[in-house]
Protein backbone atom coordinates (compact mmCIF):
# COMPACT_ATOMS: atom_id res chain seq x y z
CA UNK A 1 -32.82 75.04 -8.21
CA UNK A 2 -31.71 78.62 -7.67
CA UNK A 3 -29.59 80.38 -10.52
CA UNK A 4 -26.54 80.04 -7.94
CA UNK A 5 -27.22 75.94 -8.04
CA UNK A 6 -27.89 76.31 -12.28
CA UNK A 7 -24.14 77.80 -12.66
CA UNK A 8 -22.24 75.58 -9.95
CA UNK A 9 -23.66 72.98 -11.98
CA UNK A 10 -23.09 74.52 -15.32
CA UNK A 11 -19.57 75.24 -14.37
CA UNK A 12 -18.74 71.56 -13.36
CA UNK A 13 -20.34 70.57 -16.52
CA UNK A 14 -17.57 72.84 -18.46
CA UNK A 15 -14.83 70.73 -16.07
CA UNK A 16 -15.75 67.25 -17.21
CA UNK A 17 -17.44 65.91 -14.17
CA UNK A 18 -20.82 64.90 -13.69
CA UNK A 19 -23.40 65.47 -10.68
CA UNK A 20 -26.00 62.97 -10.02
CA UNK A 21 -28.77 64.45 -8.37
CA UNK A 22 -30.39 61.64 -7.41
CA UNK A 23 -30.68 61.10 -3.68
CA UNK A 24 -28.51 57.53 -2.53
CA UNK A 25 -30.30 54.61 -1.62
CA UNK A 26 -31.13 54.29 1.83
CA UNK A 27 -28.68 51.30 3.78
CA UNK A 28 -29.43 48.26 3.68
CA UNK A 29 -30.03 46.52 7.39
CA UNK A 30 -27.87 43.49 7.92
CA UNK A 31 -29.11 40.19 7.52
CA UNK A 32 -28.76 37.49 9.67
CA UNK A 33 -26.98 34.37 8.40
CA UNK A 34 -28.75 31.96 7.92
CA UNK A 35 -28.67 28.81 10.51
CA UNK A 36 -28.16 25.71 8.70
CA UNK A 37 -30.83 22.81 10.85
CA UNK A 38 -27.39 20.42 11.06
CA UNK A 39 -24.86 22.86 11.81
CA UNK A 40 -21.82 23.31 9.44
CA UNK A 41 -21.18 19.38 7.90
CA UNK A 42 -21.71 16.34 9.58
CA UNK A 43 -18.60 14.85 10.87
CA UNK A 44 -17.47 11.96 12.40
CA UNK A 45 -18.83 12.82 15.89
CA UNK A 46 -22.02 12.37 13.87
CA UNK A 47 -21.55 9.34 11.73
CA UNK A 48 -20.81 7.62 15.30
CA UNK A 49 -23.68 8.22 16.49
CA UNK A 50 -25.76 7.56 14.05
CA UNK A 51 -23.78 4.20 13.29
CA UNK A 52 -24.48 3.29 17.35
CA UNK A 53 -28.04 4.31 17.00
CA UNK A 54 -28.45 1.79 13.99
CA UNK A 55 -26.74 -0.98 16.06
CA UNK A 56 -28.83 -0.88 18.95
CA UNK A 57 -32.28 -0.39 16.47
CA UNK A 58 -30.84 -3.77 14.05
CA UNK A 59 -29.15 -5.53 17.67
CA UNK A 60 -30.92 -9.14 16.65
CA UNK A 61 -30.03 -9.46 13.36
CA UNK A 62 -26.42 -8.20 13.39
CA UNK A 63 -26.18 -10.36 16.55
CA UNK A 64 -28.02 -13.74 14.06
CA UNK A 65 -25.62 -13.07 11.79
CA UNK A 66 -22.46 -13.26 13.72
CA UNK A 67 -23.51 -16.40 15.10
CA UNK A 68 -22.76 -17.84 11.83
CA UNK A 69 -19.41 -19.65 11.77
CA UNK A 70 -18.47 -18.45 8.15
CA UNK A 71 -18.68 -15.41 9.25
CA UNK A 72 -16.60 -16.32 12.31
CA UNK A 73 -13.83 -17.46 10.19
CA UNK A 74 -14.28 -14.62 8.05
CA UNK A 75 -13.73 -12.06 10.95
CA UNK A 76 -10.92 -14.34 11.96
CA UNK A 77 -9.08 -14.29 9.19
CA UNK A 78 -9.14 -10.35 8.34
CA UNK A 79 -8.58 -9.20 11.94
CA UNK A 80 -5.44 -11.65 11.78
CA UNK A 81 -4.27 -10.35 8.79
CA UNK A 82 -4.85 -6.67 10.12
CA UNK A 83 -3.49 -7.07 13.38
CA UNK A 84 -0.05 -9.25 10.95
CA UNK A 85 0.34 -6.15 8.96
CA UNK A 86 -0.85 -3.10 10.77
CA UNK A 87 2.41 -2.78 12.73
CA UNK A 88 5.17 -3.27 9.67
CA UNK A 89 2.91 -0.80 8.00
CA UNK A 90 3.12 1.89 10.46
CA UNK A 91 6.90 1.11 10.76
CA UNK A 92 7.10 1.36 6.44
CA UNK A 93 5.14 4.62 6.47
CA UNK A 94 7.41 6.13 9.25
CA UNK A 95 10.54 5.10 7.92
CA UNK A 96 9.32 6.49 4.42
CA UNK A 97 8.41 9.67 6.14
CA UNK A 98 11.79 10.06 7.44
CA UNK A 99 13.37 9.56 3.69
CA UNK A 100 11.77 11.50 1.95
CA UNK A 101 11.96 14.69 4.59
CA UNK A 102 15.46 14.10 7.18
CA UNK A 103 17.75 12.16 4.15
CA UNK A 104 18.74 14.26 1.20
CA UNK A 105 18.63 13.48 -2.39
CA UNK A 106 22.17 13.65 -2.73
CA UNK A 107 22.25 10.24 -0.26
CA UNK A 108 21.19 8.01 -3.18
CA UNK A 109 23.37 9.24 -5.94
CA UNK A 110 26.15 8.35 -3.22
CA UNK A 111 24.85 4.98 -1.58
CA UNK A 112 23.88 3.38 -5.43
CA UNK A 113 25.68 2.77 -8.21
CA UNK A 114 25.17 5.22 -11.24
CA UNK A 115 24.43 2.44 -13.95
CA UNK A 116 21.00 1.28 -13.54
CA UNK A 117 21.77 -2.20 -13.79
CA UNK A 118 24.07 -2.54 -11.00
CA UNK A 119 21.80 -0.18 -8.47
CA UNK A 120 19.30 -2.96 -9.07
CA UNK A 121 21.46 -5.88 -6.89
CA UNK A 122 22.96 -3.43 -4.76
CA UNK A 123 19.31 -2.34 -3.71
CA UNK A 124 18.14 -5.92 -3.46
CA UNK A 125 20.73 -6.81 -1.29
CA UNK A 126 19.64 -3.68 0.97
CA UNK A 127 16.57 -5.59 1.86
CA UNK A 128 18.53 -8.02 3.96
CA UNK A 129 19.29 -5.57 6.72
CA UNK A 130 15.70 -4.27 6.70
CA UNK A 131 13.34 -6.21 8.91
CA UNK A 132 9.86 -5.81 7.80
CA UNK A 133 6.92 -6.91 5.24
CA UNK A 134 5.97 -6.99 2.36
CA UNK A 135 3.23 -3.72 3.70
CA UNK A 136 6.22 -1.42 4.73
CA UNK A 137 8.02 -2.23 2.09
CA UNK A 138 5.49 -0.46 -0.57
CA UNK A 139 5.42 3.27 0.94
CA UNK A 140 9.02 2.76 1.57
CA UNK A 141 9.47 2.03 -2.47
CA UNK A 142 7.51 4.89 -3.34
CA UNK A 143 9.66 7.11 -1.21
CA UNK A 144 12.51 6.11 -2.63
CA UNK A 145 10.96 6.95 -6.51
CA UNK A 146 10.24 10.88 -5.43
CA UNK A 147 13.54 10.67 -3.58
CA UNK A 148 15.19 9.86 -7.43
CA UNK A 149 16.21 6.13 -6.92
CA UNK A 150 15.80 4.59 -10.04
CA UNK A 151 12.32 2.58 -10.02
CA UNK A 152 14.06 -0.56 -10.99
CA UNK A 153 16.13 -0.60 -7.84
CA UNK A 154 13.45 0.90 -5.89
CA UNK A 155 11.18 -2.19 -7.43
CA UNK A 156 13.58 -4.61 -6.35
CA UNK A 157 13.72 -3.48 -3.22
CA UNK A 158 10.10 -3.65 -2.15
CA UNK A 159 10.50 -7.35 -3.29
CA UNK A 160 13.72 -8.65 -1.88
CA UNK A 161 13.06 -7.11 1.58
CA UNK A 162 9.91 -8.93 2.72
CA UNK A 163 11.32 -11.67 1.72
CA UNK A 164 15.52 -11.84 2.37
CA UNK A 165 15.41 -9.85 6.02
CA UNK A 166 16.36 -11.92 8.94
CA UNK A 167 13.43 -11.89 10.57
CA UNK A 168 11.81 -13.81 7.75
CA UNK A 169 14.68 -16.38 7.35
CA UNK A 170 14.99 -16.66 10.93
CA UNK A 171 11.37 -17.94 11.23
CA UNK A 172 11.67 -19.95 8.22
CA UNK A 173 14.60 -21.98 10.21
CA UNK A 174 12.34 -22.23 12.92
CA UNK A 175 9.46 -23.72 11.18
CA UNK A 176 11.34 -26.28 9.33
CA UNK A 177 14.02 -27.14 11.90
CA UNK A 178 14.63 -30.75 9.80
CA UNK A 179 14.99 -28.76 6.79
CA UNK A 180 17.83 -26.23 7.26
CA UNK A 181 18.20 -26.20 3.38
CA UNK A 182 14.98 -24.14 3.14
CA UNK A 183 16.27 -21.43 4.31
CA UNK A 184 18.93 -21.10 1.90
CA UNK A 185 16.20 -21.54 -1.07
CA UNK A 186 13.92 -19.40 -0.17
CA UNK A 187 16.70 -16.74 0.40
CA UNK A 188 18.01 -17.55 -2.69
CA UNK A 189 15.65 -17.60 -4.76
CA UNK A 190 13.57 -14.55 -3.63
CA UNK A 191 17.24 -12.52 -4.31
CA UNK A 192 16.67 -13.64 -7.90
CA UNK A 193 13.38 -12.99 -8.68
CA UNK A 194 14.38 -9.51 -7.55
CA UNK A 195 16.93 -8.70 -9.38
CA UNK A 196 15.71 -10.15 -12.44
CA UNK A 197 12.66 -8.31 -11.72
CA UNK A 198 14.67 -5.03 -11.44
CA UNK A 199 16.30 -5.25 -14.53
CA UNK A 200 13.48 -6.48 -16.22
CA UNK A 201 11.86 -3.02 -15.99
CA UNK A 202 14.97 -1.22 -17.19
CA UNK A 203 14.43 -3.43 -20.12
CA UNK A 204 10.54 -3.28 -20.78
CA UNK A 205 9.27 -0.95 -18.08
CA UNK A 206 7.94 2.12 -18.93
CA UNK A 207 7.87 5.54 -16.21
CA UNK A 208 4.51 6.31 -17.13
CA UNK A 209 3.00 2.96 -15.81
CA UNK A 210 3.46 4.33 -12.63
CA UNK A 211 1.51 7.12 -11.15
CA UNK A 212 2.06 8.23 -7.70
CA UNK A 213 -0.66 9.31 -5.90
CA UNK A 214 -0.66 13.35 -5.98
CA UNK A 215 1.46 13.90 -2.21
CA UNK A 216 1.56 17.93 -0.14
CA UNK A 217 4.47 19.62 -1.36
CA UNK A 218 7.12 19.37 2.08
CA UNK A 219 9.61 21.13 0.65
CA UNK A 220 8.63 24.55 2.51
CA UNK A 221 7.21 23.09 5.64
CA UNK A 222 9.34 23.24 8.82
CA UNK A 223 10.69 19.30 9.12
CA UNK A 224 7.99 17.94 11.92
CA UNK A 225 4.95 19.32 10.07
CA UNK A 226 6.56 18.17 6.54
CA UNK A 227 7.55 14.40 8.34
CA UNK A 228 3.87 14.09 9.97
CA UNK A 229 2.05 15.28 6.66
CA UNK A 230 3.61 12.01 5.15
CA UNK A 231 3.00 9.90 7.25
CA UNK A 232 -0.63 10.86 6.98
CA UNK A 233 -0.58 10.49 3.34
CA UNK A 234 0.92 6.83 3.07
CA UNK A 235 -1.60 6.01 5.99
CA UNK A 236 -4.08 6.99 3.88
CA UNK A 237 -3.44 5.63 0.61
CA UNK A 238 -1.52 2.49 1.69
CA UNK A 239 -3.87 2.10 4.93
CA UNK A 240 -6.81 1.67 2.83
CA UNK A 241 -6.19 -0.76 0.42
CA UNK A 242 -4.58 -2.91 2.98
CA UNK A 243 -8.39 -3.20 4.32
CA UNK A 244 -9.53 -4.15 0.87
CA UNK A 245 -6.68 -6.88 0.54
CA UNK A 246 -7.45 -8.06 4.10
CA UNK A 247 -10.78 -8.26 3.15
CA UNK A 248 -10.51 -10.11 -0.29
CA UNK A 249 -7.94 -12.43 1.71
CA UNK A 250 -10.54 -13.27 4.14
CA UNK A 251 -13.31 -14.10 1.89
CA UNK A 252 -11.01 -16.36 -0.06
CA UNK A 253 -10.27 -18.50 3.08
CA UNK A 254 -14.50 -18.70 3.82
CA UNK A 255 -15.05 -19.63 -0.28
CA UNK A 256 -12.27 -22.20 -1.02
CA UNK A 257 -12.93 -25.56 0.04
CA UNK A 258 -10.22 -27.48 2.19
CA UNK A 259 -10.55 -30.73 0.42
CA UNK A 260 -9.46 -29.32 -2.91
CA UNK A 261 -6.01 -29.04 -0.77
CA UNK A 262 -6.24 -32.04 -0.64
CA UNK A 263 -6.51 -33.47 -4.32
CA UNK A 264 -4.13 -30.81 -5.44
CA UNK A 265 -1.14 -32.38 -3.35
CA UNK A 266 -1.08 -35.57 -5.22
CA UNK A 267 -0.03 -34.24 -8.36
CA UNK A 268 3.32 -32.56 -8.51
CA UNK A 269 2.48 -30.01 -11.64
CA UNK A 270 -0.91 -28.80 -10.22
CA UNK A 271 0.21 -29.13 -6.55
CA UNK A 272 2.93 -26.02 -7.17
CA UNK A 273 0.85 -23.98 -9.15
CA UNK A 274 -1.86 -24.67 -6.29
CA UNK A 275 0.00 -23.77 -3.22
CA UNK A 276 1.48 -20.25 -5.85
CA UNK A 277 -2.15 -19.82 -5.97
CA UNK A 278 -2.87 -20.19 -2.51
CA UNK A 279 0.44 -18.03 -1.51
CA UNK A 280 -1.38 -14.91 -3.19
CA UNK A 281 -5.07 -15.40 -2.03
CA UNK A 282 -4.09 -16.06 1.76
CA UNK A 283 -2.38 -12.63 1.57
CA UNK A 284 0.01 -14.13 5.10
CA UNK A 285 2.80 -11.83 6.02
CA UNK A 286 6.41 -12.68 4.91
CA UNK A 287 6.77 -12.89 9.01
CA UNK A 288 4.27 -15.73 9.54
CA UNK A 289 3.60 -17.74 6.34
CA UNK A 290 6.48 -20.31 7.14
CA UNK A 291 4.42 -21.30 9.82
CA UNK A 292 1.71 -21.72 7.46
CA UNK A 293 3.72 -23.74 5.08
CA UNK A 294 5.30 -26.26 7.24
CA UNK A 295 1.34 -27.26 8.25
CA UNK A 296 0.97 -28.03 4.58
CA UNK A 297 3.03 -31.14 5.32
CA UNK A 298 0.66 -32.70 2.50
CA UNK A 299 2.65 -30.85 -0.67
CA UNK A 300 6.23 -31.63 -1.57
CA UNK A 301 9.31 -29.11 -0.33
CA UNK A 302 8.69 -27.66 -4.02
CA UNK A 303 5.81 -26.36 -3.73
CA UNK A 304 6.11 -24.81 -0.07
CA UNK A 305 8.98 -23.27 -1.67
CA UNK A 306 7.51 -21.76 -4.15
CA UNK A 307 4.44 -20.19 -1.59
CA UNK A 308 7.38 -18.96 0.35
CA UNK A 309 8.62 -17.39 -2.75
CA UNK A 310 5.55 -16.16 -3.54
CA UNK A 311 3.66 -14.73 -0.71
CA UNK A 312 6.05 -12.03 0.03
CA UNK A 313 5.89 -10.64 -3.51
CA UNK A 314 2.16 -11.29 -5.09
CA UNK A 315 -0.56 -11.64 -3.18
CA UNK A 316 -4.06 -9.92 -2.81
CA UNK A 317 -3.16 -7.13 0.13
CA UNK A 318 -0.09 -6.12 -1.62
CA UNK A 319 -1.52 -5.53 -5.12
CA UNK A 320 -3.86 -3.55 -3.56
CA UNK A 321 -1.19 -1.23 -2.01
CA UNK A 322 0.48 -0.78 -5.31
CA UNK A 323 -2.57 -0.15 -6.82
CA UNK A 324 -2.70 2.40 -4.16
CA UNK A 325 0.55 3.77 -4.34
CA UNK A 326 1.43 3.12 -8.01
CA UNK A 327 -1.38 3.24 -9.82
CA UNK A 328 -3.41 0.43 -11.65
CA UNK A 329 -1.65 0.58 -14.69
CA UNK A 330 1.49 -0.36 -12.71
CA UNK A 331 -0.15 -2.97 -10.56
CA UNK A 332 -2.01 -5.12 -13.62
CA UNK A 333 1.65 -5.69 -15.40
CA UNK A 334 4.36 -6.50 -12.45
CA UNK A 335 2.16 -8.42 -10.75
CA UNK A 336 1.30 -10.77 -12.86
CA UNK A 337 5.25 -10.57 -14.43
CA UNK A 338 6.35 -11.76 -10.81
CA UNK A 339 3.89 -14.40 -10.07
CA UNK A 340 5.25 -15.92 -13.01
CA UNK A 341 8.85 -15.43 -12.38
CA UNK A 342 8.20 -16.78 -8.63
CA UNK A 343 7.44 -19.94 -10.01
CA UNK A 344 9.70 -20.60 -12.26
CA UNK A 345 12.43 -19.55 -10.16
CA UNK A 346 11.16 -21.06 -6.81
CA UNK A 347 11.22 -24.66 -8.91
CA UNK A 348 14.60 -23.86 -10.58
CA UNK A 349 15.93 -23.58 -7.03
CA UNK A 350 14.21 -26.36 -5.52
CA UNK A 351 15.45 -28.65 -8.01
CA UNK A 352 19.27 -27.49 -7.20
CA UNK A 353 19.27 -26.78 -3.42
CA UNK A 354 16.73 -29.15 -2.07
């Protein structure tokens, strides 16, 4: 270093700053990224594929299998159920897309009473001009909870409408035409059980039984992207444990023994809690199970009443979907709650109207 260099430095020294001297690393040559052997993630291109590639390797004992007439029925009896509820599902997640993004909050505090009681008839009543099931019903309930409908009303909603629409009373007429006064009971006596289901949760209920699952906030989006985001999240969450119900529903119809039918009909107790049984494990829709029940000709006009009464409100498929769309907590108490009310009612009414 010269004396020049010693007092440039010296002087900078004096300043405050500090020279490093020290000559800078040399640059570092880019790296290639590193190629991943299976590309990015396996998707469901790939799962496809590798699902086809197992069915042609296992072809003769899938093919054994399906030979087997339980499994027949089995396949039978969930793609039935499926192909029942599928379409009243799509038409419940649509219609709860369009509530909770085109119809404003202020709607509700104008269509339903203030007092909590009385929303809770007025809303049952609303299920009558609603044709549907007891699958669209569920997202549609949940919609109308985020919306700000009080859940009882919202709760007796989901169960009058599968059950009080005229589609379902008009098939019940159909399938007992020598019985006109069925279709008055069951009407009847679904209206009941929910309203007294309603105001039973402004009574005991409690909000944090119920859990909603955790939905995209829509409030921002632009209305199309905010209607199709919720449809894809009641698909989803409703969609699913429909498959499980369906499922549980069709393994049910393989395990239980016809004959038992049978023995159960000849005693009047056992034969209504048998068929209130049956109503929840055959998971039928609201649309079809009249059908169902007027091919029991074996039980009294009691106890079909009652599995009309029942079906539409408990059964395996739609505890499921609460589950899904209410949480666990929610679906282990008002299940239960409205089997028993069902009954009780659905005999009640029986013993007055038919």
């Amino acid at each position: 270093m010269t004396a020049a260099d010693r007092a440039t430095a010296q002087r900078a020294q004096l300043d405050g700053d500090e020279i490093d001297w020290a000559p800078p690393p040399p640059p570092e040559e880019p790296r290639e990224p590193r190629r991943r052997i299976f590309g990015d993630r396996v998707g469901s291109v790939e799962i496809l594929a590798i699902l086809l590639v197992l069915l042609v390797i296992f072809r003769g004992p899938i093919a054994d299998a399906i030979s087997d007439p339980r499994l027949q029925t089995w396949t039978t009896v969930f793609v039935s159920v499926m192909v029942q509820a599928v379409p009243f599902l799509v038409f419940g997640v649509v219609l709860s897309a369009i509530i909770a993004v085109y119809v404003p909050q202020s709607f509700w505090a104008r269509a339903l009473p203030r007092h909590p009681a009385l929303a809770v008839p007025v809303a049952s009543c609303a299920g009558v001009v609603l044709p549907g099931c007891e699958c669209g019903a569920v997202p549609i309930a949940g919609s109308l909870i985020r919306r700000g409908v009080t859940p009882a009303a919202a709760l007796a909603f989901l169960l009058a409408a599968p059950a009080i629409n005229p589609i379902v009373l008009t098939a019940t007429a159909v399938a007992f035409p020598n019985n006109p006064e069925m279709v008055v009971a069951r009407g009847v006596a679904s209206l009941i059980v929910a309203m007294i289901m309603g105001w039973l949760w402004l009574r005991l209920g409690k909000a944090e039984w119920i859990r909603l699952p955790h939905r995209p906030d829509i409030d921002g989006m632009p209305k199309g992207r905010a209607f199709w985001a919720s449809v894809r999240h009641d698909v989803v969450h409703a969609g699913g444990f429909l498959v499980l119900g369906a499922m549980a529903a069709a393994t049910i119809n393989v395990v239980v023994p016809e004959r038992w039918l049978q023995t159960l009909a000849d005693n009047p107790v056992l034969s209504v809690l048998a068929l209130a049984v049956l109503a929840v494990l055959l998971s039928i829709c609201s649309e079809a199970d009249a059908f169902v029940a007027a091919s029991l000709s074996q039980f009294s006009l009691t106890s079909r009443l009652v599995f009309l009464v029942v079906g539409p409100m408990v059964d395996l498929k739609l505890i499921s979907m609460q589950a899904g769309v209410f949480g666990r907590r929610f679906a282990i108490r008002f299940a239960p709650a409205t089997f028993a009310i069902c009954v009780l009612i659905g005999v009640g009414v029986a013993a007055v109207v038919l």
